[in-house]
C-alpha atoms as a PDB file:
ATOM      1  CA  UNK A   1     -19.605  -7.626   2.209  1.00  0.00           C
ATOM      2  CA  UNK A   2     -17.734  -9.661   4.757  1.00  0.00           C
ATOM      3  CA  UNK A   3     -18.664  -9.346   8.157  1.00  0.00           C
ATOM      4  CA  UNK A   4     -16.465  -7.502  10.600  1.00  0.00           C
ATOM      5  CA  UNK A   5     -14.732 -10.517  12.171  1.00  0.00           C
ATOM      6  CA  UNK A   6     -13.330 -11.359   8.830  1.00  0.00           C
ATOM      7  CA  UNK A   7     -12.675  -8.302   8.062  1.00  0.00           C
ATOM      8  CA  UNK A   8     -10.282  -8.261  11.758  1.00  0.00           C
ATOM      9  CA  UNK A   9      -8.748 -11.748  10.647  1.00  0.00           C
ATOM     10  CA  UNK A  10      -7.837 -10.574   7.051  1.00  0.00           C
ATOM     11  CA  UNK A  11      -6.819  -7.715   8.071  1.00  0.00           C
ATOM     12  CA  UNK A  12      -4.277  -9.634  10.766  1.00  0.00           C
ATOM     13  CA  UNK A  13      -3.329 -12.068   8.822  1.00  0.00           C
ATOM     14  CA  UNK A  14      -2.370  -9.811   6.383  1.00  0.00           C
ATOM     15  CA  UNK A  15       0.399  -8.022   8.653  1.00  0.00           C
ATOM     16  CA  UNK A  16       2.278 -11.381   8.639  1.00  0.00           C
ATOM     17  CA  UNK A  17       2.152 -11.084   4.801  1.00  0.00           C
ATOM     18  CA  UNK A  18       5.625 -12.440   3.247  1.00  0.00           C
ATOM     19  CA  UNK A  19       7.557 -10.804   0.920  1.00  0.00           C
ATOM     20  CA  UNK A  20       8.104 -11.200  -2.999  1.00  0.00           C
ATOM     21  CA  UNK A  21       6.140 -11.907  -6.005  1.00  0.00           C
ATOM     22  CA  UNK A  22       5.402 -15.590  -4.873  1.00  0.00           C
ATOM     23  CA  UNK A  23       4.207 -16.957  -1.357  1.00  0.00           C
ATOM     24  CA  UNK A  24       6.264 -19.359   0.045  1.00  0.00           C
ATOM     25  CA  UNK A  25       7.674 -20.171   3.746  1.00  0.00           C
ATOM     26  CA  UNK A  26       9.468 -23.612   5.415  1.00  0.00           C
ATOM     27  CA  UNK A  27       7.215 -25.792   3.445  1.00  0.00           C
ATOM     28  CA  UNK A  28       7.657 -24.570  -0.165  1.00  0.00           C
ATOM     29  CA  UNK A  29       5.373 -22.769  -2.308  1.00  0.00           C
ATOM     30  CA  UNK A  30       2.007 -22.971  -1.487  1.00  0.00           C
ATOM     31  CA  UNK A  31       2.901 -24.637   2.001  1.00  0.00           C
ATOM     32  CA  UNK A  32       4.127 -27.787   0.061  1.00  0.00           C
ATOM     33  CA  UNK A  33       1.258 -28.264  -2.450  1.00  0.00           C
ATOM     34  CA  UNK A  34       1.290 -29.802  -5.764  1.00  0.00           C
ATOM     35  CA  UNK A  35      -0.010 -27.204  -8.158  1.00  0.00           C
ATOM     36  CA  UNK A  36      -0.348 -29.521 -10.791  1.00  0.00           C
ATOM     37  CA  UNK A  37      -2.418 -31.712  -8.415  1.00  0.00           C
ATOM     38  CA  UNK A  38      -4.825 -29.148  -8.780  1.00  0.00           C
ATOM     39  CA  UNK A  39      -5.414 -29.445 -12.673  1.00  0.00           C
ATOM     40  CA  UNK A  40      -5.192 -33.033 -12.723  1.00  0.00           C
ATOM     41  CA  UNK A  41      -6.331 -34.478  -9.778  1.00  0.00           C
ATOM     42  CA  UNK A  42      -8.749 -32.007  -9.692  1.00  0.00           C
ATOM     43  CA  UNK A  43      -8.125 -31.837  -5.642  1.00  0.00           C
ATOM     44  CA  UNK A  44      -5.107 -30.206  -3.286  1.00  0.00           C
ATOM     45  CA  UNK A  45      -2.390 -32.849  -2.845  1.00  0.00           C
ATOM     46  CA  UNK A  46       0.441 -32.234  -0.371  1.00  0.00           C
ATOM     47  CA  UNK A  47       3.781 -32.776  -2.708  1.00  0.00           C
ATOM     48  CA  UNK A  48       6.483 -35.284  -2.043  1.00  0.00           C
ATOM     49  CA  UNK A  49       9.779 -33.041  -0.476  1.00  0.00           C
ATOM     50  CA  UNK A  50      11.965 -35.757  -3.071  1.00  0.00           C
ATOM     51  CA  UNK A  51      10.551 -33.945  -6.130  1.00  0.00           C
ATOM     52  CA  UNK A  52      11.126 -30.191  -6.329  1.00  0.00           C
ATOM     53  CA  UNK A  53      11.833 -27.794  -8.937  1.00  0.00           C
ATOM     54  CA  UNK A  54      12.827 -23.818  -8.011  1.00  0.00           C
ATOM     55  CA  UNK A  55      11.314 -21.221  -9.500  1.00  0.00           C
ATOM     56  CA  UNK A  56      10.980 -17.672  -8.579  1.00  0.00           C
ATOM     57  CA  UNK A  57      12.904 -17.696  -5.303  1.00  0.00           C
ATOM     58  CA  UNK A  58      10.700 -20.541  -3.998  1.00  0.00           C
ATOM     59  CA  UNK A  59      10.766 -24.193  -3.661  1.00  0.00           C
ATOM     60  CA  UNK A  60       7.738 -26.209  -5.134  1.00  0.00           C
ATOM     61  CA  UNK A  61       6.891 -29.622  -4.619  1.00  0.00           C
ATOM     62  CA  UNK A  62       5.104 -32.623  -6.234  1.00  0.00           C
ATOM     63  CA  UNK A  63       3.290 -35.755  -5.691  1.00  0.00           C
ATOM     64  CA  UNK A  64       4.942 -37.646  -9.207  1.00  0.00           C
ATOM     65  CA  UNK A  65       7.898 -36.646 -11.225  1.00  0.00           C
ATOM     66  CA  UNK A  66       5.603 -36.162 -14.011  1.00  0.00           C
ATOM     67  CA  UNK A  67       3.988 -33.248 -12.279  1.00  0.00           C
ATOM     68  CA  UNK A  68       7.147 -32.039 -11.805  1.00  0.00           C
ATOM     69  CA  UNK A  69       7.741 -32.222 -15.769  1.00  0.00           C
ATOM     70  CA  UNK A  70       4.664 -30.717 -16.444  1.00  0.00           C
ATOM     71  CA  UNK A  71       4.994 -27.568 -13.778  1.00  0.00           C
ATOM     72  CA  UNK A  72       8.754 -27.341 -15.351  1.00  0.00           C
ATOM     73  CA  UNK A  73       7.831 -26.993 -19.127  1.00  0.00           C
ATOM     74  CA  UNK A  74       4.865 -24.383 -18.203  1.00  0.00           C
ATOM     75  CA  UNK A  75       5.260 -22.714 -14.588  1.00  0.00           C
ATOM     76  CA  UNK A  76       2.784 -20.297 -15.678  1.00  0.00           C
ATOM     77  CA  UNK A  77       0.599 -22.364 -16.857  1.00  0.00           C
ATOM     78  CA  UNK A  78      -0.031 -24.000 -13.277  1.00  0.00           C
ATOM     79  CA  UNK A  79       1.277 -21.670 -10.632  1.00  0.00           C
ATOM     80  CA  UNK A  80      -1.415 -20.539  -8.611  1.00  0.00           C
ATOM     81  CA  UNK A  81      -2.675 -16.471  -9.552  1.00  0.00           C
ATOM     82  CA  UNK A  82      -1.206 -13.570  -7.844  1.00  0.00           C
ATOM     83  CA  UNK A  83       1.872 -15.647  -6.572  1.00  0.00           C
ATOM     84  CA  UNK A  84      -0.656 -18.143  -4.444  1.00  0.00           C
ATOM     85  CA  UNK A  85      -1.516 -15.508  -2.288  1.00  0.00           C
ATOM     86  CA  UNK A  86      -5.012 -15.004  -1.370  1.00  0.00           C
ATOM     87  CA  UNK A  87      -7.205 -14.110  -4.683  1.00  0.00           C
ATOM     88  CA  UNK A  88      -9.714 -12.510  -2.416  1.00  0.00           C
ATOM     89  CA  UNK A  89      -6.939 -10.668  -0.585  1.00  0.00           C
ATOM     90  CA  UNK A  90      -5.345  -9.115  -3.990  1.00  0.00           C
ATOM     91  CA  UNK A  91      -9.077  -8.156  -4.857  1.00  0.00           C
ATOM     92  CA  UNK A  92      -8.667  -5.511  -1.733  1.00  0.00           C
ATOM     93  CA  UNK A  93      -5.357  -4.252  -1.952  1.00  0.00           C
ATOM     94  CA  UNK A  94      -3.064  -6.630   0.198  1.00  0.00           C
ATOM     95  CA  UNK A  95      -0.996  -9.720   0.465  1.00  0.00           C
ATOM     96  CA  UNK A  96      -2.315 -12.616   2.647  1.00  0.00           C
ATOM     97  CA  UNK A  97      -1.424 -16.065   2.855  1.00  0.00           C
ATOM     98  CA  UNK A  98      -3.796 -18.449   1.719  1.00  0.00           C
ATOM     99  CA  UNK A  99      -5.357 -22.085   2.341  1.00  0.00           C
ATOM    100  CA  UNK A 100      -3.953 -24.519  -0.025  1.00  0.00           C
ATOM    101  CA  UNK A 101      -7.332 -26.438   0.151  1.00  0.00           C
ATOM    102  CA  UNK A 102      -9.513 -23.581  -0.474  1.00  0.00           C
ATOM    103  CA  UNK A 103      -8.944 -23.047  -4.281  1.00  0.00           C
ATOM    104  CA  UNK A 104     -11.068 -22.446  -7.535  1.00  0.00           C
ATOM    105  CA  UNK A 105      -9.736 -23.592 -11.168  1.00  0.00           C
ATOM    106  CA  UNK A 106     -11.396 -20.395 -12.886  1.00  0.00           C
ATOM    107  CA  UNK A 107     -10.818 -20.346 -17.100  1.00  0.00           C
ATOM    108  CA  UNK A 108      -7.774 -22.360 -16.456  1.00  0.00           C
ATOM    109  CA  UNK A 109      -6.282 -20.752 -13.752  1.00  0.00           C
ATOM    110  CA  UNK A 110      -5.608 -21.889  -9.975  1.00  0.00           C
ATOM    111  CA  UNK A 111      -6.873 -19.061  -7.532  1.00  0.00           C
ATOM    112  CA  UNK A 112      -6.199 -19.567  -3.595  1.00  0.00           C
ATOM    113  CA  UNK A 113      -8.166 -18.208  -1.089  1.00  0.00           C
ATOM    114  CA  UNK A 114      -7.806 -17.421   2.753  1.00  0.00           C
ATOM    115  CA  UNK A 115     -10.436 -19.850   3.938  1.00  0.00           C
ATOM    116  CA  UNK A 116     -13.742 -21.627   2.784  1.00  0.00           C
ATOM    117  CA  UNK A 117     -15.802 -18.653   3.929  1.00  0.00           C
ATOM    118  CA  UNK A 118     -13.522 -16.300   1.683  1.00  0.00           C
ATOM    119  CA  UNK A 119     -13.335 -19.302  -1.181  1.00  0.00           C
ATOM    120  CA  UNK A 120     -17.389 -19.206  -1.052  1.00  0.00           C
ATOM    121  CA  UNK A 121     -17.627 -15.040  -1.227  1.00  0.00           C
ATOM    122  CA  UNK A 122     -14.810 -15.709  -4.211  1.00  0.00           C
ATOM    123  CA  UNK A 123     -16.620 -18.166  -5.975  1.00  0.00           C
ATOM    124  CA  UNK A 124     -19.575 -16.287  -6.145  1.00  0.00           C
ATOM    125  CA  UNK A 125     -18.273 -14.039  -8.723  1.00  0.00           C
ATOM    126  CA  UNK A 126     -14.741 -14.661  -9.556  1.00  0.00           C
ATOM    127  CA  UNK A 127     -15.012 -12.544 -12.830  1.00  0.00           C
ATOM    128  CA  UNK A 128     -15.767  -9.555 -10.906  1.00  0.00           C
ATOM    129  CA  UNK A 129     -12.797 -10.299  -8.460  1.00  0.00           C
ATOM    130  CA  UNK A 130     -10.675 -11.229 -11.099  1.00  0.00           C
ATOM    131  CA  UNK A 131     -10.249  -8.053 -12.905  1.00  0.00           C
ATOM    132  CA  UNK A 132      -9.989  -5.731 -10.053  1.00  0.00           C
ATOM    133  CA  UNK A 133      -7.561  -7.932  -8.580  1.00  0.00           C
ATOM    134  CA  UNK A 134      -5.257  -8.228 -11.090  1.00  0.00           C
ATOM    135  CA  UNK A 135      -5.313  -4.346 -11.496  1.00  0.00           C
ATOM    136  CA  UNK A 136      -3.932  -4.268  -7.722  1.00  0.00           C
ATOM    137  CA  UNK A 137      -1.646  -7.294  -8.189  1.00  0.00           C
ATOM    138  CA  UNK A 138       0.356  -4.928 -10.550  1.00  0.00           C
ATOM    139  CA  UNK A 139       0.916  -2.749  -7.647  1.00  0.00           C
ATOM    140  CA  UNK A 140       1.443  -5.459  -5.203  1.00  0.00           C
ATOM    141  CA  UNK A 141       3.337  -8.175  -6.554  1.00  0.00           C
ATOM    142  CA  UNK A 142       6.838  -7.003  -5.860  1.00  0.00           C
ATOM    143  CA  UNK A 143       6.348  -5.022  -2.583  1.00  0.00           C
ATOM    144  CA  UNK A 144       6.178  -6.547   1.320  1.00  0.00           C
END
């Protein structure tokens, strides 16, 4: 269980939760990373504002064109679960931003998490996470 400090941040960090299905803000989806980076780098690479692609309401960018192709044939594929919003977060019921270099490839998927003490609870058990989280992500996902 996390201790109560991190329970306080969460929780605060979670009241300047942004709306919609996908966290983004001034510097793109995923503040600017390269989700493909992530697969094939295997490390978090800020992307290049000169190659974008939209996609659900937010702008995502990427350090080569080709990871621009790839993200573009298969969004799902590489966008981060639960919209790049905290993995950890979902797992308890709310929407919070999350660290673009605290992240977990998990059976092929891209989680995020808050910060390196969350990313260490997540990794831990991510099955366990995984399933209640996507349960509340239902709920979740369009609200805020």
């Amino acid at each position: 269980m996390p201790s109560l400090s991190l329970r306080l941040e969460l929780l605060l960090s979670a009241l300047r939760r942004k709306r919609g299905e996908v966290f983004h803000n001034k510097r793109g989806a995923i503040n600017g990373y390269d989700p493909v980076a992530y697969f094939s780098e295997q490390k978090s690479i800020v992307g290049n504002k000169q190659i974008s692609y939209s996609w659900k309401g937010a702008k995502w960018y990427f350090s080569s064109a080709g990871n621009k192709e790839n993200f573009a044939s298969d969004p799902e594929k590489f966008m981060p679960q639960f919209g790049g919003f905290c993995a950890y977060g979902v797992h308890n019921g709310y929407k919070i931003h999350a660290d673009p270099c605290c992240w977990t490839i998990f059976e092929e998927r891209l989680y995020l998490n808050y910060n390196k003490r969350v990313q260490q609870m997540w990794r831990a058990d991510p099955q366990k996470y995984i399933a209640v989280a996507a349960e509340n992500w239902e709920r979740l996902k369009d609200r805020y």
